[in-house]
Protein backbone atom coordinates (compact mmCIF):
# COMPACT_ATOMS: atom_id res chain seq x y z
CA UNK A 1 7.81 12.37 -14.96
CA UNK A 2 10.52 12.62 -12.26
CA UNK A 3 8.77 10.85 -9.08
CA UNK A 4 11.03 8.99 -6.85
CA UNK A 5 8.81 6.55 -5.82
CA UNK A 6 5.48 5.22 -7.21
CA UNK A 7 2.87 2.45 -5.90
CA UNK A 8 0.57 0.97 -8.92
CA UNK A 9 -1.37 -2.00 -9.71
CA UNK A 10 0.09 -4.82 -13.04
CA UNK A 11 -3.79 -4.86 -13.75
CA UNK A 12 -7.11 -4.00 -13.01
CA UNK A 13 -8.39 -4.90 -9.48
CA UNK A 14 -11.61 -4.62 -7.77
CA UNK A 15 -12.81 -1.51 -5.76
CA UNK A 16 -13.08 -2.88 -2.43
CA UNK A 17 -9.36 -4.73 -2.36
CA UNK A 18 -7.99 -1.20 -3.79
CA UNK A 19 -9.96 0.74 -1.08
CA UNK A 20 -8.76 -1.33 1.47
CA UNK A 21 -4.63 -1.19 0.30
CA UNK A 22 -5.14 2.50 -0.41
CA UNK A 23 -6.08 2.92 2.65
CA UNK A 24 -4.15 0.85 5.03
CA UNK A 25 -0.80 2.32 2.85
CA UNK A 26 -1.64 5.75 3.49
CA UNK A 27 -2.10 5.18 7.46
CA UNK A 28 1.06 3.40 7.40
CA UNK A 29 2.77 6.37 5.67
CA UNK A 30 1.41 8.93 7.44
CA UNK A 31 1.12 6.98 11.30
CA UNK A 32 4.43 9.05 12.40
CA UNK A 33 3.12 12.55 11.46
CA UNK A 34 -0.02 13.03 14.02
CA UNK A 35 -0.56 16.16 14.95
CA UNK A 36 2.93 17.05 15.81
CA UNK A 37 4.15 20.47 13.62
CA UNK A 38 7.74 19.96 13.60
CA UNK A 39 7.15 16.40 11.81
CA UNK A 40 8.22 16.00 7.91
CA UNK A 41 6.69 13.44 5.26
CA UNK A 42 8.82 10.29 4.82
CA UNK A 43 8.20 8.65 1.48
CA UNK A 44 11.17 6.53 1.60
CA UNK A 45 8.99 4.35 3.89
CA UNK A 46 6.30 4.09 0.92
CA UNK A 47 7.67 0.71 -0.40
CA UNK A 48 7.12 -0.39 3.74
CA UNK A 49 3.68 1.05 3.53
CA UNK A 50 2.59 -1.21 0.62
CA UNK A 51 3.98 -4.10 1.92
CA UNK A 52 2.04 -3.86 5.31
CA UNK A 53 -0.49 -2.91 3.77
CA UNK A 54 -0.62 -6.07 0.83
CA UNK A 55 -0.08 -7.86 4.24
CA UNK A 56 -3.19 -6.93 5.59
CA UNK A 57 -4.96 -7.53 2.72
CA UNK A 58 -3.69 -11.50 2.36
CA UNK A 59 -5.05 -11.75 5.79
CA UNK A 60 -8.28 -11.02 5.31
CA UNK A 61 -8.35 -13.96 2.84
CA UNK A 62 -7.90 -18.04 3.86
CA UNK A 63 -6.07 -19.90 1.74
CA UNK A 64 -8.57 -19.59 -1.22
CA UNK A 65 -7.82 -19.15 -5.35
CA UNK A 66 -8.88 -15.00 -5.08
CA UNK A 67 -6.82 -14.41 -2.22
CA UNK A 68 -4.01 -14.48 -5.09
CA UNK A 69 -5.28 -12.27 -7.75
CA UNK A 70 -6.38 -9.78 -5.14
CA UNK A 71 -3.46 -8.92 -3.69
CA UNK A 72 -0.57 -9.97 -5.90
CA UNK A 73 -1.64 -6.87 -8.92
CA UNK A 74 0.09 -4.19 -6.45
CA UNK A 75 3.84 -3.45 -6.96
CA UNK A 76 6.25 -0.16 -5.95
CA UNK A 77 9.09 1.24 -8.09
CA UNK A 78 11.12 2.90 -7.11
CA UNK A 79 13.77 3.42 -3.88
């Protein structure tokens, strides 16, 4: 459909691990904008955003078997 860039999931995941990458990855993306006018959108940082994001999310898991499956589903195409 044309998009440069686009952040999906292999599978289907659970509403509380998507919440929390969804968003984490969009306070990541948008952290530089604020308030300031002059400030443009970056999406080339997108595939950054995700992986701080997936980050955050293995984090909130130990060393356990669902730590895997929850955060492993999310990929990024794209440049």
């Amino acid at each position: 459909a044309g998009y440069l860039r686009v952040v999906a999931t292999m599978w289907s995941i659970g509403d509380e691990h998507a919440q929390h990458v969804a968003t984490s990855f969009y306070e990541d993306l948008w952290k530089d904008i604020g308030d300031d006018q002059g400030a443009t959108f970056d999406g080339s940082r997108s595939a950054f955003a995700l992986h701080q994001a997936v980050r955050q999310l293995k984090a909130r898991f130990e060393d356990s078997e669902g730590a895997l499956l929850a955060w492993i589903p999310f990929v990024h195409f794209g440049y």
